[in-house]
Protein backbone atom coordinates (compact mmCIF):
# COMPACT_ATOMS: atom_id res chain seq x y z
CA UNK A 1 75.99 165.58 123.31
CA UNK A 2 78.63 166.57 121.08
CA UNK A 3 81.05 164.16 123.44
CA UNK A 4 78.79 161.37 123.16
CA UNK A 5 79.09 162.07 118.69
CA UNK A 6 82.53 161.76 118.52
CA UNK A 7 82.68 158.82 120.83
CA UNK A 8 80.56 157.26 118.71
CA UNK A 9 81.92 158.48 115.55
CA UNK A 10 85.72 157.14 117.29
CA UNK A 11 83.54 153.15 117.52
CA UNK A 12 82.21 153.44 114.29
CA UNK A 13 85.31 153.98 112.45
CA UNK A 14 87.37 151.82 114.57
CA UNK A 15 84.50 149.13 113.46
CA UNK A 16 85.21 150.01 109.60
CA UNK A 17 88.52 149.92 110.16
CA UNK A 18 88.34 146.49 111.36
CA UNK A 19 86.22 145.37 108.70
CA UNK A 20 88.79 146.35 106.16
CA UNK A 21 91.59 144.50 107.89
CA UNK A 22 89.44 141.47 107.94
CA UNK A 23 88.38 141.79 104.17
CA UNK A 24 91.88 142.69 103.35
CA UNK A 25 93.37 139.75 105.09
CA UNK A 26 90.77 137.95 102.61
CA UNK A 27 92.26 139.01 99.87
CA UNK A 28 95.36 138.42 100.43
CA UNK A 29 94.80 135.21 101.73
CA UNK A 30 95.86 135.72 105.46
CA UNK A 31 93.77 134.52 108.21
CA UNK A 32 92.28 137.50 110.16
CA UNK A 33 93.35 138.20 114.26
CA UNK A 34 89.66 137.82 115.00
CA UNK A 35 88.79 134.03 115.43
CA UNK A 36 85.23 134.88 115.14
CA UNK A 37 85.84 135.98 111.80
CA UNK A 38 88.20 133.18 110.80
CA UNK A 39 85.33 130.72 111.42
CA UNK A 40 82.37 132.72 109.74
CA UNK A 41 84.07 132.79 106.57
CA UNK A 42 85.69 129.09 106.85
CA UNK A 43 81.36 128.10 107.56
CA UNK A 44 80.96 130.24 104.66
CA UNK A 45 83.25 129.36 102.17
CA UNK A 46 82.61 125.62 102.77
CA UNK A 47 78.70 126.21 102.47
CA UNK A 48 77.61 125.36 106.01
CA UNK A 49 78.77 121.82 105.38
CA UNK A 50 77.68 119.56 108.12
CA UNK A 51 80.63 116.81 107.97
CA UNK A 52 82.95 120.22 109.21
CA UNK A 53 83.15 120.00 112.77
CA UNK A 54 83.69 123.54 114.95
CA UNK A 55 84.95 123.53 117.94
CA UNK A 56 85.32 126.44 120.51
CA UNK A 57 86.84 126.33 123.99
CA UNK A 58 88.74 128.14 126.73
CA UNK A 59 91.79 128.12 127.74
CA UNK A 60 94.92 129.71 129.77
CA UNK A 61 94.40 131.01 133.68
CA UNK A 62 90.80 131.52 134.34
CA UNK A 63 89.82 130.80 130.11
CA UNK A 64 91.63 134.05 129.37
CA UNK A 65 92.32 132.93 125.81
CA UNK A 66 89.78 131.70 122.93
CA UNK A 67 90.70 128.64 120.75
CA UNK A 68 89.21 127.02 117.81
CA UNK A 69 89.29 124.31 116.66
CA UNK A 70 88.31 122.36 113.06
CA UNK A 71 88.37 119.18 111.51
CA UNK A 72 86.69 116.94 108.87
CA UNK A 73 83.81 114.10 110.36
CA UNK A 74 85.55 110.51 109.12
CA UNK A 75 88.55 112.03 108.17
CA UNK A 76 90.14 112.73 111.37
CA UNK A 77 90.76 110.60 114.31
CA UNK A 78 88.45 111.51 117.29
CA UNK A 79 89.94 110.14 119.73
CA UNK A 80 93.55 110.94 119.38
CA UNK A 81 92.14 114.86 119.00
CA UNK A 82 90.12 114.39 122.36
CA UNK A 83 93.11 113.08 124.05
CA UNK A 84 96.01 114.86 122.91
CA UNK A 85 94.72 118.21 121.59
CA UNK A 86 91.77 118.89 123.63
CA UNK A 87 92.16 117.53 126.83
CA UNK A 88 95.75 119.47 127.17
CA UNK A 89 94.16 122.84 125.92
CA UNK A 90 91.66 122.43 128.40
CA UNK A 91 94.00 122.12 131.52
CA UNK A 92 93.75 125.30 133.89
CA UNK A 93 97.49 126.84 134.37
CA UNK A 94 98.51 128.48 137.85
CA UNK A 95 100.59 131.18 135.69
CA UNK A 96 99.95 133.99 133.28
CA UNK A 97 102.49 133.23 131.36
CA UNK A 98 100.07 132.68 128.26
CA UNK A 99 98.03 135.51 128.38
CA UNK A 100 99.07 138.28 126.41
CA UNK A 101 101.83 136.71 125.87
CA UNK A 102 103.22 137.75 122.00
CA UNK A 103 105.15 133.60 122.17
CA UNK A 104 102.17 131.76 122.70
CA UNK A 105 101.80 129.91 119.52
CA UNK A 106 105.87 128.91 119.95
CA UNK A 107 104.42 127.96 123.82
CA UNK A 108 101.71 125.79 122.77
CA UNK A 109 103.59 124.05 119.55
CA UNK A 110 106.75 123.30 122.04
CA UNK A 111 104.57 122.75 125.78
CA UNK A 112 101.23 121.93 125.33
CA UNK A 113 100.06 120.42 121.92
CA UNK A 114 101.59 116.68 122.87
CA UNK A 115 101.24 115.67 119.21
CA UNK A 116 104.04 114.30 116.35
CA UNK A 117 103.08 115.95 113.20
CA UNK A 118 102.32 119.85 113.44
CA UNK A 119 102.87 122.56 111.10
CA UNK A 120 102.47 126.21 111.14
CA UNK A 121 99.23 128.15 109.34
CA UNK A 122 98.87 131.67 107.73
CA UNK A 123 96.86 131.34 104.91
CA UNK A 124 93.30 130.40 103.81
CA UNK A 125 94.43 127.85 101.13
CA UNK A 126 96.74 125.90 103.31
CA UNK A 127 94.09 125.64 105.89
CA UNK A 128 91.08 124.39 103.47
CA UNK A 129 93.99 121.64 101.93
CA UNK A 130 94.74 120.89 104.98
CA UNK A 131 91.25 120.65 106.43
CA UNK A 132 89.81 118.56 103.58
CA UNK A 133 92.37 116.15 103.98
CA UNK A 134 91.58 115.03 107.60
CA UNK A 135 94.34 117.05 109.56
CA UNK A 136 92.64 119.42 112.42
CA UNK A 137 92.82 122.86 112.34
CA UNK A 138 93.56 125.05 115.68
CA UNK A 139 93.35 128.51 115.17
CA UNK A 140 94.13 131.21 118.52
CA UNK A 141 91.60 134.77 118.81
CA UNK A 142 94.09 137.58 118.63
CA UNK A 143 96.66 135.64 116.46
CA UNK A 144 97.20 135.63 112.48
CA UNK A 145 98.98 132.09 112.68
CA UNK A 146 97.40 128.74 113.89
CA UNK A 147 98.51 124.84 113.82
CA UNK A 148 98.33 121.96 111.07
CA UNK A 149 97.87 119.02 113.26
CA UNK A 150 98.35 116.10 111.49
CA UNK A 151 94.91 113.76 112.90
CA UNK A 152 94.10 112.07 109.81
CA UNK A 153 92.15 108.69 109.82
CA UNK A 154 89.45 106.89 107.86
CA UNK A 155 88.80 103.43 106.92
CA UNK A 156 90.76 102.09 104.46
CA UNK A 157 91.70 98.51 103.02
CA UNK A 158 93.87 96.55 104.47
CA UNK A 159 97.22 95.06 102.74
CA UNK A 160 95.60 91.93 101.11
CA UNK A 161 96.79 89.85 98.05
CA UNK A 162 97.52 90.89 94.44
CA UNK A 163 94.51 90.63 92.17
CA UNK A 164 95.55 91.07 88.68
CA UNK A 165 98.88 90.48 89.11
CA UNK A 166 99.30 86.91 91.22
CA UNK A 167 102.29 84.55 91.74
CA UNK A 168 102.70 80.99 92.48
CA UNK A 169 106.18 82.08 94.50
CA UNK A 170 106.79 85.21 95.80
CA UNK A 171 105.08 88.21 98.02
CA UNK A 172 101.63 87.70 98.88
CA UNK A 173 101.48 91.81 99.12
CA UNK A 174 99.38 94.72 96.98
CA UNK A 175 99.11 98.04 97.11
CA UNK A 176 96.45 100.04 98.49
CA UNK A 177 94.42 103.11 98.35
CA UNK A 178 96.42 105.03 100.73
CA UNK A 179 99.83 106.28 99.52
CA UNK A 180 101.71 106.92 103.19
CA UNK A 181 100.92 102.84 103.11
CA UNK A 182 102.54 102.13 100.02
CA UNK A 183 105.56 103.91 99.99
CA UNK A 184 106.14 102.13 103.17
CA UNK A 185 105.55 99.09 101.59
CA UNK A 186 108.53 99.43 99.23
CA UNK A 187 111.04 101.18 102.30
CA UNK A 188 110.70 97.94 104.00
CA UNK A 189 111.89 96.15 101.22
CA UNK A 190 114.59 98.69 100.26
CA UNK A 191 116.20 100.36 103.28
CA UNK A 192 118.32 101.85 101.71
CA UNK A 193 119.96 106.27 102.47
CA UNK A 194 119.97 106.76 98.91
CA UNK A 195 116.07 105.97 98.15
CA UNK A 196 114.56 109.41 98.08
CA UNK A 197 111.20 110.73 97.27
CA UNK A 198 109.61 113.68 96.28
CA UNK A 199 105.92 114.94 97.16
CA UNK A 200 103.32 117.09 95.53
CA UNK A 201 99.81 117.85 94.31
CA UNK A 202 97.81 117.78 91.07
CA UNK A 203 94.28 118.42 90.75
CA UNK A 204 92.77 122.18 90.96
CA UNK A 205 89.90 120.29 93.14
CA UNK A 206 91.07 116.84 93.87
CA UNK A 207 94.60 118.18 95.22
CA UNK A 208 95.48 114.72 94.49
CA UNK A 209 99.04 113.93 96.45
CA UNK A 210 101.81 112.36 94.61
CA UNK A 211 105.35 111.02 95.33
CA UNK A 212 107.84 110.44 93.31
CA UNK A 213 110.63 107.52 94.50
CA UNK A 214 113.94 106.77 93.06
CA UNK A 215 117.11 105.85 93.89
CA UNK A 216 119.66 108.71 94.11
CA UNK A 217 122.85 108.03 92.23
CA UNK A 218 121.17 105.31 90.24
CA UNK A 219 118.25 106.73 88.09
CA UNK A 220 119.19 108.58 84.97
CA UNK A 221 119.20 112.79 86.19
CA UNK A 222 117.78 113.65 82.71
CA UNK A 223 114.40 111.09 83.01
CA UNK A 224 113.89 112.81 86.50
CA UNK A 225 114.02 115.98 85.06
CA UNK A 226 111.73 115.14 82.37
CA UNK A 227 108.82 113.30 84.83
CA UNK A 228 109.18 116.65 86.89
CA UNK A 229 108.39 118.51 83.96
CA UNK A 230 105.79 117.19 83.14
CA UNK A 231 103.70 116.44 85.91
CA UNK A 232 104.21 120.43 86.38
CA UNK A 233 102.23 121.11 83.17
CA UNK A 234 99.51 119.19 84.23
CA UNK A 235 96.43 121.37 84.95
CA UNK A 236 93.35 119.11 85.20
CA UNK A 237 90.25 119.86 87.94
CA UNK A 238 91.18 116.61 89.74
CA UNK A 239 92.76 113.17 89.60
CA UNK A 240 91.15 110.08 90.19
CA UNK A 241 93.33 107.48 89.21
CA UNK A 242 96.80 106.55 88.27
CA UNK A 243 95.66 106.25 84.58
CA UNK A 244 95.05 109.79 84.33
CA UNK A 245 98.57 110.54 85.47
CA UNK A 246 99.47 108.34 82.89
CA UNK A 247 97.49 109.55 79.89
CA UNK A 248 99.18 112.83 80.53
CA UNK A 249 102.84 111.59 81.08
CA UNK A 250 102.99 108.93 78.51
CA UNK A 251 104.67 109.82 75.01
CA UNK A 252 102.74 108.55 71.96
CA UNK A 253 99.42 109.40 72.42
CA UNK A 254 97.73 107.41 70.05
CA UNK A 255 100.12 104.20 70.16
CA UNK A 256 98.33 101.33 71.22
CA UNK A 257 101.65 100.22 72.91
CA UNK A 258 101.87 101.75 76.36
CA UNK A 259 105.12 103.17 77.27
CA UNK A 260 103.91 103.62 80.88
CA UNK A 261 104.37 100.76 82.70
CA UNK A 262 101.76 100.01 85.89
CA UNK A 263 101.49 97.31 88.75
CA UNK A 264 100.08 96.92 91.82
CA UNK A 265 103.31 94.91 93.49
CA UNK A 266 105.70 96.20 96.16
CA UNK A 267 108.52 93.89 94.89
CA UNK A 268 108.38 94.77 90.99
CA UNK A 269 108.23 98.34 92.23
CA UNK A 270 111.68 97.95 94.11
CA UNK A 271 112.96 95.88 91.40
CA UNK A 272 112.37 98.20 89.16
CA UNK A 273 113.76 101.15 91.67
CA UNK A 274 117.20 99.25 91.72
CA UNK A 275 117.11 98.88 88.24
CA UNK A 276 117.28 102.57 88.15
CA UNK A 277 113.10 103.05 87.25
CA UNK A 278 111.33 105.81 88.79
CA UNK A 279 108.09 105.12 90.37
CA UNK A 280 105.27 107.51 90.60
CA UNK A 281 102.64 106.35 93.52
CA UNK A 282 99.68 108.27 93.44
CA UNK A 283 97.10 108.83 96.61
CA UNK A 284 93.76 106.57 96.62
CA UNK A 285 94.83 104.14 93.71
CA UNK A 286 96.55 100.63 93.98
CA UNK A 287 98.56 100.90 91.01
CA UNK A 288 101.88 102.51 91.01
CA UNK A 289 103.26 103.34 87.60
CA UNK A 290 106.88 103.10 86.54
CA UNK A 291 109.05 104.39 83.97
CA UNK A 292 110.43 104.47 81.08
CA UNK A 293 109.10 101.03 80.44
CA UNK A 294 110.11 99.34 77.02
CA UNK A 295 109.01 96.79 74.91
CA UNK A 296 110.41 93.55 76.61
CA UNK A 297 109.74 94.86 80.48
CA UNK A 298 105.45 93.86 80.25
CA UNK A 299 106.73 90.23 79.46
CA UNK A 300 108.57 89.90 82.57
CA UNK A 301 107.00 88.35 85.43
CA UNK A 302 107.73 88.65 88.83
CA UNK A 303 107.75 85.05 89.31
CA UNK A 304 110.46 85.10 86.87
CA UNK A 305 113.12 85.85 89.60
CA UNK A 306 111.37 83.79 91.99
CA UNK A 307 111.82 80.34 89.89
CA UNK A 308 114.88 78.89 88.81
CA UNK A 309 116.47 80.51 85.50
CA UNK A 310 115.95 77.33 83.52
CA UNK A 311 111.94 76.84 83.84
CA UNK A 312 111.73 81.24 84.04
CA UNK A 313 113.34 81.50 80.53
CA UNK A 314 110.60 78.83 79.38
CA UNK A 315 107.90 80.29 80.81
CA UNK A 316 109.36 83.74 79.24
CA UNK A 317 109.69 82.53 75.84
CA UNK A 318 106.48 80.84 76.03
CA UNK A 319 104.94 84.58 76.55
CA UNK A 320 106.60 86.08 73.49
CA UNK A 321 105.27 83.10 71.69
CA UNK A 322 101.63 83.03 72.82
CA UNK A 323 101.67 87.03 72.24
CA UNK A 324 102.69 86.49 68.26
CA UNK A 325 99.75 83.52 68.27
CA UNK A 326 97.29 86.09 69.84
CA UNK A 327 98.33 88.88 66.50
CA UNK A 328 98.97 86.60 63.59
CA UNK A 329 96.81 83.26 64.29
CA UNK A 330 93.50 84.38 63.00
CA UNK A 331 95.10 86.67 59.80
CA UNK A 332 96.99 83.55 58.87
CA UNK A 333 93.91 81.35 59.07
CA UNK A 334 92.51 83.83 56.86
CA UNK A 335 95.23 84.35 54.86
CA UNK A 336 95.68 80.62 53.59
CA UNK A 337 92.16 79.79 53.41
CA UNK A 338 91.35 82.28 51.11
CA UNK A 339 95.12 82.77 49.21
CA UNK A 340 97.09 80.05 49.68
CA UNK A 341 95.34 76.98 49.51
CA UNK A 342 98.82 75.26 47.94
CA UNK A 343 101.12 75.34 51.47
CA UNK A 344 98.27 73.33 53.26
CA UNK A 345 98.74 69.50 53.14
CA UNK A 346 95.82 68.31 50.63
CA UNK A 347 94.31 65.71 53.48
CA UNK A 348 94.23 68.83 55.77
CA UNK A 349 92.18 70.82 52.94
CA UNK A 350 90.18 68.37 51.96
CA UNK A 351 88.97 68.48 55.80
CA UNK A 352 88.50 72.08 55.69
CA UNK A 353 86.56 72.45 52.98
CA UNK A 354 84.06 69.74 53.69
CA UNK A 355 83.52 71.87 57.10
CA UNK A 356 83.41 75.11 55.37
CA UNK A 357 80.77 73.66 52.93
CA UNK A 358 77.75 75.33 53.56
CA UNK A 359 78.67 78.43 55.20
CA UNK A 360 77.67 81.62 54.23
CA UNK A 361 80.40 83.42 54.82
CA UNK A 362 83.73 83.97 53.65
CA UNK A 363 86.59 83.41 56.27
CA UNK A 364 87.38 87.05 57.22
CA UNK A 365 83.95 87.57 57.89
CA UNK A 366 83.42 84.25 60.22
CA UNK A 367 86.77 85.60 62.55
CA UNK A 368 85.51 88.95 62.45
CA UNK A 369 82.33 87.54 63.78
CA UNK A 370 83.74 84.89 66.43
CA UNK A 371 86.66 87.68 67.36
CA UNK A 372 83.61 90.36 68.31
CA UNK A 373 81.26 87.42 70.11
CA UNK A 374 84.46 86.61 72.34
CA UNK A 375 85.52 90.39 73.20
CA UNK A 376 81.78 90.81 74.03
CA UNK A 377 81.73 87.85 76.47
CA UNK A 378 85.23 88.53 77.74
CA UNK A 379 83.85 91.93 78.68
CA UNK A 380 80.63 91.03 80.10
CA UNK A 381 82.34 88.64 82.19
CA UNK A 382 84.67 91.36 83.73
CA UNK A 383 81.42 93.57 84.85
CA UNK A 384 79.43 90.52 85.97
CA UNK A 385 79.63 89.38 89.63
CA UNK A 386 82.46 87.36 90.15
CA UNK A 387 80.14 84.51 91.19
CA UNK A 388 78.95 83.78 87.96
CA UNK A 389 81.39 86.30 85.60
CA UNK A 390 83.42 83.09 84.68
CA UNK A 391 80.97 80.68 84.13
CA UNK A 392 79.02 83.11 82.29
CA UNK A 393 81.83 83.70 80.04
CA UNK A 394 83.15 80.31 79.71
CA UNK A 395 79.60 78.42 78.58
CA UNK A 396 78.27 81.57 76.88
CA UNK A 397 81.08 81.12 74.52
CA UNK A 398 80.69 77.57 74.71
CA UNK A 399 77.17 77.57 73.95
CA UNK A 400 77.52 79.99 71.06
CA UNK A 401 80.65 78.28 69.48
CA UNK A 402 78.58 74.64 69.34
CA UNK A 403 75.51 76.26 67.65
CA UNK A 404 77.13 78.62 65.41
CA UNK A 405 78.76 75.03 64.27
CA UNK A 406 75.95 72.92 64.51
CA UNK A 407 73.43 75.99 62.39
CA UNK A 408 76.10 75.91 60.13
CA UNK A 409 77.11 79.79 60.58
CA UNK A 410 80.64 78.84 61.40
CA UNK A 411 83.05 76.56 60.50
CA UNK A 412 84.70 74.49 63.14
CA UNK A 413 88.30 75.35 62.66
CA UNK A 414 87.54 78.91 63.27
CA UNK A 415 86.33 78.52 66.33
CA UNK A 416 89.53 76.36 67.28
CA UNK A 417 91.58 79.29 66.13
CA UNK A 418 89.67 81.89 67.51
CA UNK A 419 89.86 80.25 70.72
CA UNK A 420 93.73 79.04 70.90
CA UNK A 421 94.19 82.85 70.29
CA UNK A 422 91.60 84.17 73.22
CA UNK A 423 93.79 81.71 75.09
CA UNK A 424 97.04 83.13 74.28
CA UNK A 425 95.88 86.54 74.72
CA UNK A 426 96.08 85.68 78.62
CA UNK A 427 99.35 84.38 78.59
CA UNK A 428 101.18 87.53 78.41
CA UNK A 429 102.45 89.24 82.11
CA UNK A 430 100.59 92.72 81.53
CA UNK A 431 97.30 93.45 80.54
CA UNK A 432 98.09 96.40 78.97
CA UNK A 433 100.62 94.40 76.60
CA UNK A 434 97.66 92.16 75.96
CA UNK A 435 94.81 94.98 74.62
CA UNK A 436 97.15 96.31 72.37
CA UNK A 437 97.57 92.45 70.83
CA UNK A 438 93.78 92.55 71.66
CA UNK A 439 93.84 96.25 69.08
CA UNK A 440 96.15 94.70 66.36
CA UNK A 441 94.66 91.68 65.66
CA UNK A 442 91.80 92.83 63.93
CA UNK A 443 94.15 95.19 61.70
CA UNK A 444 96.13 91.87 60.66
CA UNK A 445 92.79 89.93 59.85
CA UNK A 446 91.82 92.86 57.70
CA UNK A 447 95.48 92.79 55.23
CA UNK A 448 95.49 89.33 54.92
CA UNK A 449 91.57 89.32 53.85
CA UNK A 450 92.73 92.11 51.16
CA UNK A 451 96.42 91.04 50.68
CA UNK A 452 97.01 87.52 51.93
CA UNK A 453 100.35 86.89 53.32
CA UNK A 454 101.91 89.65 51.64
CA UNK A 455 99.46 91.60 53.87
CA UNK A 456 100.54 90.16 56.96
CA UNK A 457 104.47 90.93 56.01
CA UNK A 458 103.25 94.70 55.07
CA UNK A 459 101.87 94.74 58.33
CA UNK A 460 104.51 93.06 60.19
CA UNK A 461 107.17 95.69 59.00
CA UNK A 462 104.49 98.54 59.79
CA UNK A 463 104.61 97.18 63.19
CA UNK A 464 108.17 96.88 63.24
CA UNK A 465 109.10 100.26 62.00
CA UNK A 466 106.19 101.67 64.60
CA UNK A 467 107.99 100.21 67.44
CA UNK A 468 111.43 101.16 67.06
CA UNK A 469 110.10 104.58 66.58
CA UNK A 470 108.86 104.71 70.23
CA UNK A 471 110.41 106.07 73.00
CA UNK A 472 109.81 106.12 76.90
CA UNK A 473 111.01 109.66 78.23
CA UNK A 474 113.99 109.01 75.98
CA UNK A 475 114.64 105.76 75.94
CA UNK A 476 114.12 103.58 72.75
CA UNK A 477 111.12 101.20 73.32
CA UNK A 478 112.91 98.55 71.65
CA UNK A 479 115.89 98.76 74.04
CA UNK A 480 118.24 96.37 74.16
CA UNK A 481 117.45 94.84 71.22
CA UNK A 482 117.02 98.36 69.19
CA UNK A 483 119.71 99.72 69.44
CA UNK A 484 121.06 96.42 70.80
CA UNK A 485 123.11 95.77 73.92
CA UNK A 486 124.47 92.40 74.53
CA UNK A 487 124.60 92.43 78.21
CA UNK A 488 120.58 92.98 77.64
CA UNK A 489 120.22 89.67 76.24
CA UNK A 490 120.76 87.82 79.38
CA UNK A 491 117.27 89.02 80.35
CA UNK A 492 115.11 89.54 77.55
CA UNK A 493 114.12 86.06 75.91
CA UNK A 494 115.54 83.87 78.30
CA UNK A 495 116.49 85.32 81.77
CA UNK A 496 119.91 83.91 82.78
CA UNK A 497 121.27 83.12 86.61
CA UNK A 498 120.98 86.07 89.48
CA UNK A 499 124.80 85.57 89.52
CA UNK A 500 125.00 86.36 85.67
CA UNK A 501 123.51 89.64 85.65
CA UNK A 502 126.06 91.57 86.82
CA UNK A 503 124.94 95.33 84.94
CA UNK A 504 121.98 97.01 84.65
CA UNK A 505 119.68 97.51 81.80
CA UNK A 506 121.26 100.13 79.32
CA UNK A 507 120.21 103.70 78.53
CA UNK A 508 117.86 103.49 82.28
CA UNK A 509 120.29 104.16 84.65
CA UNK A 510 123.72 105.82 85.15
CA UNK A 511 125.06 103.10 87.39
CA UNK A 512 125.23 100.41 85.21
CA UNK A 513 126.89 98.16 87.76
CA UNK A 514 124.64 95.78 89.88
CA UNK A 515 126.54 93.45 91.73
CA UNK A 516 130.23 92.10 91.91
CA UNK A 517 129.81 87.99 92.20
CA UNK A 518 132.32 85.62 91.12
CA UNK A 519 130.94 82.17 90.61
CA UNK A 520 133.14 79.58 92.78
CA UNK A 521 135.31 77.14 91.01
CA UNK A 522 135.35 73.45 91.34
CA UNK A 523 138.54 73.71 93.04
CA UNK A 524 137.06 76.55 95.70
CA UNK A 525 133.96 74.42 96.41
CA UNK A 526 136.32 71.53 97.30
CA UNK A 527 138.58 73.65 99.58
C-alpha cells in the first residue's frame, strides 16, 4: 500500500508539474510541448469560433508523431493546403529518422512541407496574427516551435478601371483592396533596385498591414524619418481605411486644406515615387496616400503628362481658374448687388433689379439658400443608386431652380451663379481640393454680405497668410511659389515639354536631377 501512495503521489505531482509548465508557457507567451494543450487554449481563446478549422493527423513510420494543424474558413486556400501540406504529412516513411528525432521541425521545413512561404512559430501572438490573416498554422506534439505557412486566399476584386479618378489617355488601372496587389502594381511600372519598401502593422485589433515605398537615394531622409515617427505613435483599436491613417499623419488638424495627398492610380503613385514622394499603401483600401503634398500638386492631372504640353497647360490653368470661380463667384454676386451697385453697367442693373423685384430676400440670404439646396442634392445624389443618383440630382435641382424663379423666391441670376460655381467646383483634379473650395465659399459669401468687397480682400489675405503658413512634413504648402523656385514654374500653371523638366520639384527630394536631354538642333535633325 504504501508503494502504491507514493506512486501515486510521484503521477500526481508530475501532473502539477505539467500544468505549471503549460500555464507558465501562457504567460509568457510560448506555445506549450503538449499539442493537446496548444489547441484547447487556441479553441478557447478564440471562443469556439466555428470559421477556425482544426485539424489533427498522423504522421512519421507507423503515425509515430502527432500534427496539428489550423487555419481560417475563406481565408485560406483549401486546396493548395490539401495538396501541398497535407497530402505530404500524410505519406508513410520506411525510416525512423523522424521519430524522436530533436531536427524534425528543420526536417519537415527543408524535406517535406513543399511550400514557398514558411516561417518559424514560438509564440501565442504570432500565431493568432498569423491565423486571422489566412496563413495555416502547423504545430508538432512534443515541440515548442511550429510553422507559418503562408495559404492565404479569399475573394477579392479584380484590377478594374479608376472610378473617381478617370482619364481620357492613359492607364486604364486602380488599386484594390488587397495591398500584396498594389504594390505590385507600381513594381511593374518601376523596376527599379533602388525602390524599397517597408512593412508593418497598426491597429491593436485590426492589425491593419502597411507598407511604406520610396525610392532610396531619391526621397528626402528627414520626411522618412518623420512618416516613421509617426505612424509609430499611432495607437488606435483598428484601421479601416486610408483616411484614418491620414487624419493621424496629416499636420494641421483643423485646415480645411489637406496636406495629405490620396489617389487610387498606379501611375500618379510612381510619378510621384520618382519625384521623390513617399507612398503609404494601406491593406483593404484602394487609395494610396502620398506625401508631402502641396498646394499646386491636387491641380495636376494625370492626363496632364499624357497630352501634349500645349492643350495640358490649358486644361491646367483652366483648373486654377474654375477653383477661384467656385470661392469668389457667389461673394462677389453678393458683394456688388448689395455694395457696389456703381461698377455694374446701368443696362445690366436695370435687368437685375427688375428680376430681383419682388423677392423677399436679400441676396446673401437667396445664395445661402440655393448654395445649401445644391450641397443637399449633390449629396443625395452620391448615396442614391447610381441608376437614378444623376438624374435625381440633375432635375431635382432643375426642378427647384425653375420654381424657386417662377414663385418668385429667387432671382434668376442667382441661380445662374450658383450654378456656374457648382459647375466649377468639379473642374478641379482632387476632390479633396474641391470640399475645401466647397468649406470656403460660404465664409466668403458671409464678408462680403457684412463687408462688401473689402470683405472679400480681408478674406483673400486671411486665406493667403493661412496657406503659406502650412506645411507638409516640412515642406512649405505653397512650394515653389512660397518660397519660390523658378525651375518650379515649368510645372505649376502651365506644365512645359517632358524634355524641359530636367530637375525635380524643390525641398521633396535630395536628387534634384531628373533627366539629362539635350533638345536636337536644326542642324542635328538634318544630319
Amino acid at each position: 500500500m504504501g508503494f502504491f501512495k507514493n506512486k501515486n503521489k510521484i503521477i500526481i505531482n508530475s501532473s502539477t508539474s505539467s500544468t505549471d509548465q503549460i500555464q507558465e508557457s501562457k504567460d509568457k507567451n510560448e506555445l506549450a510541448t503538449n499539442l493537446k494543450e496548444n489547441l484547447k487554449y487556441i479553441k478557447d481563446t478564440l471562443g469556439e469560433s466555428t470559421d477556425i478549422i482544426f485539424r489533427e493527423l498522423k504522421f512519421g513510420p507507423g503515425g509515430a508523431m502527432s500534427a496539428g494543424i489550423i487555419y481560417t474558413d475563406g481565408l485560406s486556400d483549401t486546396s493548395s493546403l490539401q495538396n501541398f501540406i497535407m497530402e505530404t504529412l500524410m505519406l508513410d516513411f520506411k525510416n525512423n529518422e523522424l521519430e524522436n528525432n530533436p531536427n524534425l521541425m528543420n526536417h519537415l521545413k527543408d524535406f517535406a512541407m513543399t511550400v514557398v512561404e514558411i516561417k518559424d512559430l514560438t509564440s501565442y501572438d504570432d500565431l493568432f496574427t498569423a491565423l486571422l490573416s489566412g496563413d495555416v498554422i502547423f504545430l508538432v506534439d512534443g515541440y515548442t516551435t511550429g510553422f507559418i505557412i503562408g495559404n492565404r486566399h479569399w475573394i477579392e476584386r479584380g484590377v478594374t478601371e479608376p472610378v473617381a479618378q478617370s482619364v481620357v489617355r492613359g492607364p486604364r488601372e486602380a488599386f484594390v483592396e488587397n495591398l500584396r496587389v498594389n504594390t505590385a502594381l507600381i513594381r511593374r511600372i518601376i523596376k527599379d533596385q533602388n525602390l524599397w519598401m517597408e512593412s508593418s502593422e497598426v491597429g491593436r485589433r485590426s492589425k491593419t498591414s502597411i507598407a511604406i515605398m520610396y525610392i532610396k537615394g531619391v526621397a528626402e531622409d528627414k520626411i522618412l524619418d518623420e512618416l516613421r515617427l509617426r505612424l509609430s505613435r499611432i495607437d488606435i483599436d483598428g484601421i479601416l481605411e486610408s483616411a484614418n491613417i491620414e487624419e493621424f499623419i496629416q499636420d494641421s488638424q483643423y485646415s480645411p486644406f489637406p496636406t495629405v495627398y490620396n489617389t487610387e492610380r498606379p501611375d500618379i503613385v510612381s510619378a510621384a515615387l520618382l519625384e521623390g514622394r513617399i507612398a503609404i499603401i494601406i491593406d483593404g483600401t484602394p487609395f494610396v496616400l502620398i506625401i508631402p503634398a502641396v498646394f499646386v500638386h491636387f491641380f495636376q492631372a494625370a492626363e496632364d503628362y499624357y497630352q501634349r504640353a500645349l492643350m495640358a497647360s490649358f486644361v491646367r490653368v483652366l483648373r486654377f481658374v474654375a477653383f477661384a470661380i467656385s470661392i469668389l463667384a457667389p461673394s462677389m454676386y453678393i458683394a456688388v448687388i448689395t455694395f457696389h451697385h456703381e461698377i455694374i453697367p446701368p443696362d445690366l442693373l436695370i435687368s437685375l433689379a427688375a428680376q430681383r423685384e419682388g423677392v423677399p430676400f436679400p441676396a446673401f440670404v437667396e445664395a445661402v439658400i440655393m448654395e445649401l439646396t445644391f450641397e443637399i442634392l449633390r449629396e443625395a445624389g452620391l448615396r442614391m443608386p447610381r441608376v437614378i443618383g444623376p438624374a435625381m440630382s440633375i432635375v431635382g435641382a432643375f426642378v427647384i431652380g425653375t420654381a424657386a424663379v417662377e414663385a418668385g423666391i429667387i432671382s434668376a441670376a442667382m441661380v445662374i451663379v450658383v450654378s456656374i460655381t457648382a459647375i466649377s467646383s468639379f473642374v478641379s483634379a482632387s476632390y479633396d481640393i474641391a470640399i475645401s473650395g466647397r468649406i470656403l465659399r460660404f465664409l466668403f459669401m458671409l464678408l462680403a454680405a457684412v463687408f462688401g468687397l473689402y470683405g472679400i480682400i480681408i478674406a483673400l489675405i486671411a486665406l493667403t497668410l493661412h496657406l503659406t503658413s502650412l506645411k507638409s512634413f516640412g515642406v512649405p504648402y505653397m512650394t515653389p511659389l512660397g518660397p519660390f523656385s523658378a525651375p518650379g514654374q515649368k510645372d505649376t500653371f502651365v506644365r512645359l515639354p517632358i524634355w524641359k523638366l530636367l530637375l525635380r520639384p524643390s525641398l521633396i527630394s535630395k536628387n534634384k536631377t531628373r533627366q539629362n536631354y539635350t533638345k536636337p538642333t536644326r542642324e542635328s535633325r538634318g544630319k
